[in-house]
Protein backbone atom coordinates (compact mmCIF):
# COMPACT_ATOMS: atom_id res chain seq x y z
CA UNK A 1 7.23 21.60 -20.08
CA UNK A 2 6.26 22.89 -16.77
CA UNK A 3 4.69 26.51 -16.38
CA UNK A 4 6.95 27.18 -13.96
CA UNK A 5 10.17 26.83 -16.02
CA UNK A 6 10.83 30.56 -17.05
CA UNK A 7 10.26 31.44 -13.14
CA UNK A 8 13.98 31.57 -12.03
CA UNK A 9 14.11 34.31 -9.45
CA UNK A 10 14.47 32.69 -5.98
CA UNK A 11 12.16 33.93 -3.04
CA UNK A 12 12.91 31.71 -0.30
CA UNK A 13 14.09 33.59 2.23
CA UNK A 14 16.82 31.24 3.48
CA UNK A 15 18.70 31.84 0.10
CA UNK A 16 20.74 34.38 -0.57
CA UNK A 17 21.28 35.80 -3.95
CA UNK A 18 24.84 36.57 -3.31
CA UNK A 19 26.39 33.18 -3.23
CA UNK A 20 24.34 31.76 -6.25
CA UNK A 21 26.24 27.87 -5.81
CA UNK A 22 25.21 27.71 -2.06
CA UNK A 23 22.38 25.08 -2.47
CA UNK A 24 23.24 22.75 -5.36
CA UNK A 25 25.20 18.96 -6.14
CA UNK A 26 25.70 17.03 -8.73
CA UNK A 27 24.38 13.40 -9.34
CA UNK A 28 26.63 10.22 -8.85
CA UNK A 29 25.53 6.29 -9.36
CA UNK A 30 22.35 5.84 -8.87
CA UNK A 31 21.97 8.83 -6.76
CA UNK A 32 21.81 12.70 -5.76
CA UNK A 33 24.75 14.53 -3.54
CA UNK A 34 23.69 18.36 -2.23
CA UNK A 35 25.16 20.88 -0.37
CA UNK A 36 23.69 23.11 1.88
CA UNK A 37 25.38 25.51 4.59
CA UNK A 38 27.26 23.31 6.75
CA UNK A 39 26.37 19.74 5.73
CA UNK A 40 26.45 17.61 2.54
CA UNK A 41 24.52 14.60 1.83
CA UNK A 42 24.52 12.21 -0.64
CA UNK A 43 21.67 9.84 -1.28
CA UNK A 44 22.20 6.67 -2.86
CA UNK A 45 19.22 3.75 -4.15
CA UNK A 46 19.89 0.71 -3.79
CA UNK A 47 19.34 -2.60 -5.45
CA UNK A 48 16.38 -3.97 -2.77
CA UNK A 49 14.83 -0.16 -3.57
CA UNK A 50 15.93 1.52 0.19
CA UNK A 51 17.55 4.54 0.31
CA UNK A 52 20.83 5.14 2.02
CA UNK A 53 22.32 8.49 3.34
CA UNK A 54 25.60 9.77 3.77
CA UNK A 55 26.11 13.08 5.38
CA UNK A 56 28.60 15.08 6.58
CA UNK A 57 29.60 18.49 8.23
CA UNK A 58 30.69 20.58 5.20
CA UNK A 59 32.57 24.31 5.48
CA UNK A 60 33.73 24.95 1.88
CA UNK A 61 37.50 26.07 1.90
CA UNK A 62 36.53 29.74 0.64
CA UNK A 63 34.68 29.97 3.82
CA UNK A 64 37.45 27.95 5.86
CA UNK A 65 40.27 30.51 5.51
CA UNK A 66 37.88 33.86 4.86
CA UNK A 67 38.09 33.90 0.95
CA UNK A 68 34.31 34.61 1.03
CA UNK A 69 34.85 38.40 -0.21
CA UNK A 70 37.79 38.31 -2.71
CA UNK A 71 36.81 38.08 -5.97
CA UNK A 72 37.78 35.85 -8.76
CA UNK A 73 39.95 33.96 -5.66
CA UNK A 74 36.78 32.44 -3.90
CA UNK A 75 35.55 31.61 -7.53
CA UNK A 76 38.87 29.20 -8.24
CA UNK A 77 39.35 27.75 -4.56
CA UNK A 78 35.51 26.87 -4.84
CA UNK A 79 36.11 25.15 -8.39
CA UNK A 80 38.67 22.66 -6.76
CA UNK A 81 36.29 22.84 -3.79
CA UNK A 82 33.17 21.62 -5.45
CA UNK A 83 35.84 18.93 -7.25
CA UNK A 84 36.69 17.46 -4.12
CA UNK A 85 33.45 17.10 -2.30
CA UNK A 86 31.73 15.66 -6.15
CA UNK A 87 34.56 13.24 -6.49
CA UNK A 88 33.65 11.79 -2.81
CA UNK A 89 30.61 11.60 -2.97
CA UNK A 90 31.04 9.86 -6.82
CA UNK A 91 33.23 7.10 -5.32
CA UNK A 92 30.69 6.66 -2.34
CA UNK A 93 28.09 5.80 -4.41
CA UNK A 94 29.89 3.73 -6.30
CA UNK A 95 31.23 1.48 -3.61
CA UNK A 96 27.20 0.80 -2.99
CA UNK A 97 26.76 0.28 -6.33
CA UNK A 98 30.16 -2.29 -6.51
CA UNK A 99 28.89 -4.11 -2.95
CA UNK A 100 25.41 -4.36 -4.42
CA UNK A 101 26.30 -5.84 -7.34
CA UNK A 102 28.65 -8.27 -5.23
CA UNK A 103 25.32 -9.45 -3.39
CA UNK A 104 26.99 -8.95 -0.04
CA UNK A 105 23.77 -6.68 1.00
CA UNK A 106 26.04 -4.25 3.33
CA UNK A 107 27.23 -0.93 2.69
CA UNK A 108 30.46 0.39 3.40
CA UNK A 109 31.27 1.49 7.24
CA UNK A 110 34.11 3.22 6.20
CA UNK A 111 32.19 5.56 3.79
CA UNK A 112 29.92 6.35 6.97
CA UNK A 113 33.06 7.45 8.91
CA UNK A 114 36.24 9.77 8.66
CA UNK A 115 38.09 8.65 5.42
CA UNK A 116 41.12 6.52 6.27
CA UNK A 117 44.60 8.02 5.40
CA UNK A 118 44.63 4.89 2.17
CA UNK A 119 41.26 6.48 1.42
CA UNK A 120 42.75 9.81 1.57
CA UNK A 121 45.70 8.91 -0.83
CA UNK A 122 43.28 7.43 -3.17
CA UNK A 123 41.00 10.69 -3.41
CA UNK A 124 44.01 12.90 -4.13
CA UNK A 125 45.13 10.68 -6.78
CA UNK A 126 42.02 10.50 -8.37
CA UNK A 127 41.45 14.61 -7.82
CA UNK A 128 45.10 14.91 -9.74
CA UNK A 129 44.33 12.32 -12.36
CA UNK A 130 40.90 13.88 -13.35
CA UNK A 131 42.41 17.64 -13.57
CA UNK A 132 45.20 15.93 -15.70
CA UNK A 133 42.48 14.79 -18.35
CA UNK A 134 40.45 17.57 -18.14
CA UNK A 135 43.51 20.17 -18.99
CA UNK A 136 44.60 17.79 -21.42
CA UNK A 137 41.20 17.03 -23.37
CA UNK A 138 40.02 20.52 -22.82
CA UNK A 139 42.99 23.12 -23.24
CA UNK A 140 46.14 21.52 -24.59
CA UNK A 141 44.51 19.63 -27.03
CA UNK A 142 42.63 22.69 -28.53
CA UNK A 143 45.81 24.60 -28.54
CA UNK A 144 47.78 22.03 -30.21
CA UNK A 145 44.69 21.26 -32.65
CA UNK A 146 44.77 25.20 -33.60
CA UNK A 147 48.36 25.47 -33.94
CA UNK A 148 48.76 22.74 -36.29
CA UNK A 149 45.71 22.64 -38.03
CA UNK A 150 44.88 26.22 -38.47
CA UNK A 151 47.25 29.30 -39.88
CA UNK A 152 46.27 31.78 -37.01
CA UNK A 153 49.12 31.15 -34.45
CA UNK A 154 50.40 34.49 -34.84
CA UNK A 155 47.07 36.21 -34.64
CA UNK A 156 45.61 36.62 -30.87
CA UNK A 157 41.80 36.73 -31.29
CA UNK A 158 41.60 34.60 -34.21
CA UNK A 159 44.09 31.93 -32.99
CA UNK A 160 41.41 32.11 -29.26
CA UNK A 161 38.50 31.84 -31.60
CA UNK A 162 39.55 28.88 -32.87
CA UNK A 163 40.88 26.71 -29.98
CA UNK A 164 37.86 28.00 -28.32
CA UNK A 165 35.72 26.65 -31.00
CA UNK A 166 37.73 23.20 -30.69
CA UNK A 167 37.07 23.19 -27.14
CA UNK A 168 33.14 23.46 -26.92
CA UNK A 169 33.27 20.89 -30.13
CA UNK A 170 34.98 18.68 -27.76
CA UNK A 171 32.65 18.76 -24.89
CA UNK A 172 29.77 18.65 -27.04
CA UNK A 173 30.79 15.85 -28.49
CA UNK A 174 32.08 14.02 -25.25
CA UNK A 175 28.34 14.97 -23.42
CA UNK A 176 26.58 12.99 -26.47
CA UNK A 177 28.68 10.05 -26.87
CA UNK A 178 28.42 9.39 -23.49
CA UNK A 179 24.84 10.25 -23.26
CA UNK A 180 24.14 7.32 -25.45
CA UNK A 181 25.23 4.60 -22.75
CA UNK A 182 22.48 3.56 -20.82
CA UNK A 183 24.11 4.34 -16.98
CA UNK A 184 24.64 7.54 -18.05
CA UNK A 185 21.29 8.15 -19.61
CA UNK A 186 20.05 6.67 -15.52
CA UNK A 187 22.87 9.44 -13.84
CA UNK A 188 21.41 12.15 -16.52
CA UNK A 189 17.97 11.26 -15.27
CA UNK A 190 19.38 12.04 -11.37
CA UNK A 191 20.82 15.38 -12.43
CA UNK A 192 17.24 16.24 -13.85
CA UNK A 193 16.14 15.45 -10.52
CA UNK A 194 18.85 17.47 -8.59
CA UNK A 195 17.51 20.56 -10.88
CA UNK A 196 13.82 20.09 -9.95
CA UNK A 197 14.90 19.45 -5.83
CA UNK A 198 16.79 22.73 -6.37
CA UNK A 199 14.23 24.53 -7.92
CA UNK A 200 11.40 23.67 -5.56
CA UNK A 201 13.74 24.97 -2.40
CA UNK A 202 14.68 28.13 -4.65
CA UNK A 203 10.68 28.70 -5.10
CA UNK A 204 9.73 27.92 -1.40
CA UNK A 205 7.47 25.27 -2.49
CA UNK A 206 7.54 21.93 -0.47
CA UNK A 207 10.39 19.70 -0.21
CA UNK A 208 8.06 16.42 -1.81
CA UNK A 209 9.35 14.54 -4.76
CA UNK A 210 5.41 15.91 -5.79
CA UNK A 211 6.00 19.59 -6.25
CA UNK A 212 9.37 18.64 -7.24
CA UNK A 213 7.97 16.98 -10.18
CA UNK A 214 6.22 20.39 -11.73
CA UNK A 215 9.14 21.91 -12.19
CA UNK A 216 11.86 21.96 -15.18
CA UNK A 217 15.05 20.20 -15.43
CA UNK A 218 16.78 22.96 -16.71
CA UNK A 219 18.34 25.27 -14.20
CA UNK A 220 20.30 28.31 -15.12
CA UNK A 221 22.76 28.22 -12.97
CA UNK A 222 23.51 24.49 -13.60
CA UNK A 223 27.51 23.53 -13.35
CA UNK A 224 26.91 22.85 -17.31
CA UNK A 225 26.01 26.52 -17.53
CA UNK A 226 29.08 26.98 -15.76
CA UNK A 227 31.53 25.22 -17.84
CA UNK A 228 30.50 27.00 -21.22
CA UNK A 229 31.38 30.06 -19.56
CA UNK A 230 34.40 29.18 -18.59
CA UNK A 231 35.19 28.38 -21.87
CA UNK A 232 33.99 31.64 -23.45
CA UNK A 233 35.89 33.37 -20.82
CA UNK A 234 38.96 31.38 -21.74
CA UNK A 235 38.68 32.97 -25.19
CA UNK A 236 38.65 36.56 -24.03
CA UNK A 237 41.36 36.78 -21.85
CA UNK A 238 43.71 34.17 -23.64
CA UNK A 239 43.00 36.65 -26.67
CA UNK A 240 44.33 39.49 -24.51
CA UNK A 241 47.01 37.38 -22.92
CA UNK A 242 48.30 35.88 -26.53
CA UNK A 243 48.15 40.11 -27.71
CA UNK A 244 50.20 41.26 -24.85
CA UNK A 245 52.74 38.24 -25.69
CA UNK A 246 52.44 38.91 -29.24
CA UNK A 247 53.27 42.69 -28.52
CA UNK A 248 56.17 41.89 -26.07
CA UNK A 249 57.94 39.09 -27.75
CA UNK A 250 57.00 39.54 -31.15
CA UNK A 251 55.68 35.79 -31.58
CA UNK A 252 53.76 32.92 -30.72
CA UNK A 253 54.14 28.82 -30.90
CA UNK A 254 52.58 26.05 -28.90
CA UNK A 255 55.29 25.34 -26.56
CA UNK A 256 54.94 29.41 -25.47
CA UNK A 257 51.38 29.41 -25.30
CA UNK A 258 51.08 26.52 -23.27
CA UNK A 259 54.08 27.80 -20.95
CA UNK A 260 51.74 31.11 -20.30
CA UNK A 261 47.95 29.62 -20.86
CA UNK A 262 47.83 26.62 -18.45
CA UNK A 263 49.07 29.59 -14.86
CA UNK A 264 46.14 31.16 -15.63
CA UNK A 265 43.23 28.25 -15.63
CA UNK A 266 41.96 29.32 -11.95
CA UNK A 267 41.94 32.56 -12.90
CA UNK A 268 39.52 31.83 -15.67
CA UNK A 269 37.66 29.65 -13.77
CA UNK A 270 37.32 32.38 -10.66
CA UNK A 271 36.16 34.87 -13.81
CA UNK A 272 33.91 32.76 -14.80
CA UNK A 273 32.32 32.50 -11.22
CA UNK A 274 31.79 36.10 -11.41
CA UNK A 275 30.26 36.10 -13.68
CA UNK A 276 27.68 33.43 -13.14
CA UNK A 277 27.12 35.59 -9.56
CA UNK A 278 26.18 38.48 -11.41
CA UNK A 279 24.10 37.15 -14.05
CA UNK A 280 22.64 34.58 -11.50
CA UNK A 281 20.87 38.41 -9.98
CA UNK A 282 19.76 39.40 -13.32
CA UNK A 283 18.58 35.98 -15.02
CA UNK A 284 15.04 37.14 -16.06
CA UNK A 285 16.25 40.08 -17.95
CA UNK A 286 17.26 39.91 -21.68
CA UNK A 287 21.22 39.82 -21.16
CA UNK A 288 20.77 37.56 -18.39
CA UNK A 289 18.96 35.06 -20.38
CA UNK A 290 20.89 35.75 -23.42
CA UNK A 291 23.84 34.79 -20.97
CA UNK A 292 22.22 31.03 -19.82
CA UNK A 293 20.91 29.81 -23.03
CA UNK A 294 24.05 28.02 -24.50
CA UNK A 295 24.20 26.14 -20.90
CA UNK A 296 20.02 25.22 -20.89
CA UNK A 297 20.46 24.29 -24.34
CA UNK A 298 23.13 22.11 -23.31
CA UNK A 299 21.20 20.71 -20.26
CA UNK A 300 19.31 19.27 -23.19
CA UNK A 301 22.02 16.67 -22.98
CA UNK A 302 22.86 16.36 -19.49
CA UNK A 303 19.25 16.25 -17.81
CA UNK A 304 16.70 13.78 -18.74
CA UNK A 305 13.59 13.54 -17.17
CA UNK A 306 13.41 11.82 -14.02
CA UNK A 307 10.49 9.26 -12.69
CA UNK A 308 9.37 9.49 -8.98
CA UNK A 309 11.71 7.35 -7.28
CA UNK A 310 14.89 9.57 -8.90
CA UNK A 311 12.69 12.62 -7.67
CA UNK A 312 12.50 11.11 -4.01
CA UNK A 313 15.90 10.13 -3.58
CA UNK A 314 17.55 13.99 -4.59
CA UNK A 315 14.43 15.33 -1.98
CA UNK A 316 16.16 12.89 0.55
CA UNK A 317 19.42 14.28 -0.13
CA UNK A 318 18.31 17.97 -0.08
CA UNK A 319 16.42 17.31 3.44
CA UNK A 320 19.31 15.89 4.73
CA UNK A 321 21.52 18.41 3.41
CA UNK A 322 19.32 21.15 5.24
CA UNK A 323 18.79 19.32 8.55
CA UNK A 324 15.14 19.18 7.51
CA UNK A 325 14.77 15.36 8.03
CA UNK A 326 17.52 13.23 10.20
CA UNK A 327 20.10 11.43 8.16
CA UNK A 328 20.78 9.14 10.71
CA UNK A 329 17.20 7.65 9.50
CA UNK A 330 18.53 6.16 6.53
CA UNK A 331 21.93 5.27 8.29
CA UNK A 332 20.12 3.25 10.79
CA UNK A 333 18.73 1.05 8.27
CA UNK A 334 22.22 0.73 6.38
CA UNK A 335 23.61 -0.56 10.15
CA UNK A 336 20.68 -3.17 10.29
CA UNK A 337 21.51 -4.72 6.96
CA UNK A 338 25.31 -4.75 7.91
CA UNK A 339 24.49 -6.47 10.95
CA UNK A 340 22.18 -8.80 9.13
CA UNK A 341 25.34 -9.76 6.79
């Protein structure tokens, strides 16, 4: 493990500890996408070993209509901000990985270019059909499972406990299943990668897939990090949501709970950002790292370590994303093999 792991305070001066998500991405097929003020990029390998680059101009929605300073409100617009831009950038990299695999050698022009209003239609459908699954898998089922299953539907904290408990189960167990297929192993790899490219900005070292290497996959404030908040912040304030009910109304069932839970997902999600922004200041003290152990454990199963090639292509991406090397480098040598085609 590297020496540098427990060193999480940032001290380049181009980031600013009060917006703790602004340099970050996720990893997508057989690539890395960041963000960085203004632009995202998403770097993608591809079968002959070249790298390709897509980048865009990027203002975040929270930023768009001046949402920067409300609390708990920038935190939930972000969540289906951050959605958005991942779920892009996922299905660019997998129309590479579908036109590789074809042998046809070309990328996609489109994906270079403004999204087409078909393209459009197919993004929102896809944005609506993954928050469907998540909701479902994540918070309906639990409540259902606890209602049935367990005699503490009438009890507020208990009844929280438990669904709660149900609920990290369920991710748990989703992240290792899935960790066991071998693409996913390969994207895990890439979201090691992202953690190191983010870690050498955060510690002003240089932007090589060499200093990159030296430093840990695990990042505290890692969108896995995120998510377990969320879900401990779910139990809190459903606990005091199900005791105001309980108090008002007298009792509880499913149907109720789910009438009254589901409203209030953004909220817990723009909680849960808050919370990540302050303990993001204070990660080196005790409470702080009391607070990102459950998600670096986790990371345990979404990271793997990444080889040098993995490591280059989330620098590329992070470069690009910064303005720090010239996108159109790697989009130029997309064009040639179009032409060649």
């Amino acid at each position: 493990m590297s020496k540098r792991t427990t060193e999480w305070i940032p001290r380049n001066p181009a980031y600013d500890p009060g917006q703790p998500m602004q340099i970050g991405g996720q990893a997508v097929i057989e690539g890395v996408m960041m963000r960085a003020s203004g632009a995202v990029a998403t770097a993608v390998r591809r079968l002959n070993g070249e790298i390709v680059v897509q980048k865009e101009a990027y203002t975040s929605l929270t930023e768009r209509y001046g949402l920067r300073r409300i609390p708990i409100v920038r935190g939930a617009v972000g969540l289906i901000d951050m959605m958005v831009l991942g779920i892009k950038s996922l299905n660019w990299s997998a129309e590479v990985a579908m036109l590789d695999a074809a042998g046809t050698g070309a990328t996609n022009k489109r994906a270079h270019g403004k999204p087409s209003g078909q393209t459009k239609l197919a993004l929102i459908a896809t944005l609506v059909l993954a928050l469907g699954l998540g909701i479902g898998i994540f918070f309906v089922t639990p409540l259902f499972l606890a209602s049935v299953f367990f005699d503490v539907e009438q009890t507020a904290l208990a009844f929280n406990l438990v669904a709660g408990a149900i609920r990290i189960l369920i991710l748990v167990g989703y992240l290792l299943g899935i960790s066991l297929m071998p693409d996913i192993r390969r994207l895990f790899q890439y979201h090691g990668a992202e953690h190191k490219a983010v870690f050498a900005f955060e510690l002003n070292d240089d932007l090589t897939a060499a200093a990159a290497a030296q430093y840990s996959r695990f990042h505290p404030r890692c969108g896995t990090s995120f998510l377990l908040i969320v879900m401990f912040v779910a139990i809190i304030m459903f606990a005091l949501l199900d005791a105001l009910l309980l108090e008002w109304i007298g009792t509880m069932s499913f149907l109720l709970r789910l009438a009254t839970h589901l409203p209030f997902i953004p909220v817990v999600g723009g909680i849960a950002y808050e919370f990540i922004r302050i303990s993001a200041k204070h990660s080196t003290t005790w409470w702080g790292r009391f607070v990102v152990a459950p998600g670096l454990w986790l990371q345990g199963v979404t990271t793997r370590e990444p080889d040098e090639s993995q490591l280059e292509v989330a620098i590329v991406a992070l470069r690009c994303a910064l303005g720090r090397e010239d996108a159109d480098r790697y989009a130029h040598t997309a064009g040639r093999v179009e032409e060649a085609a």
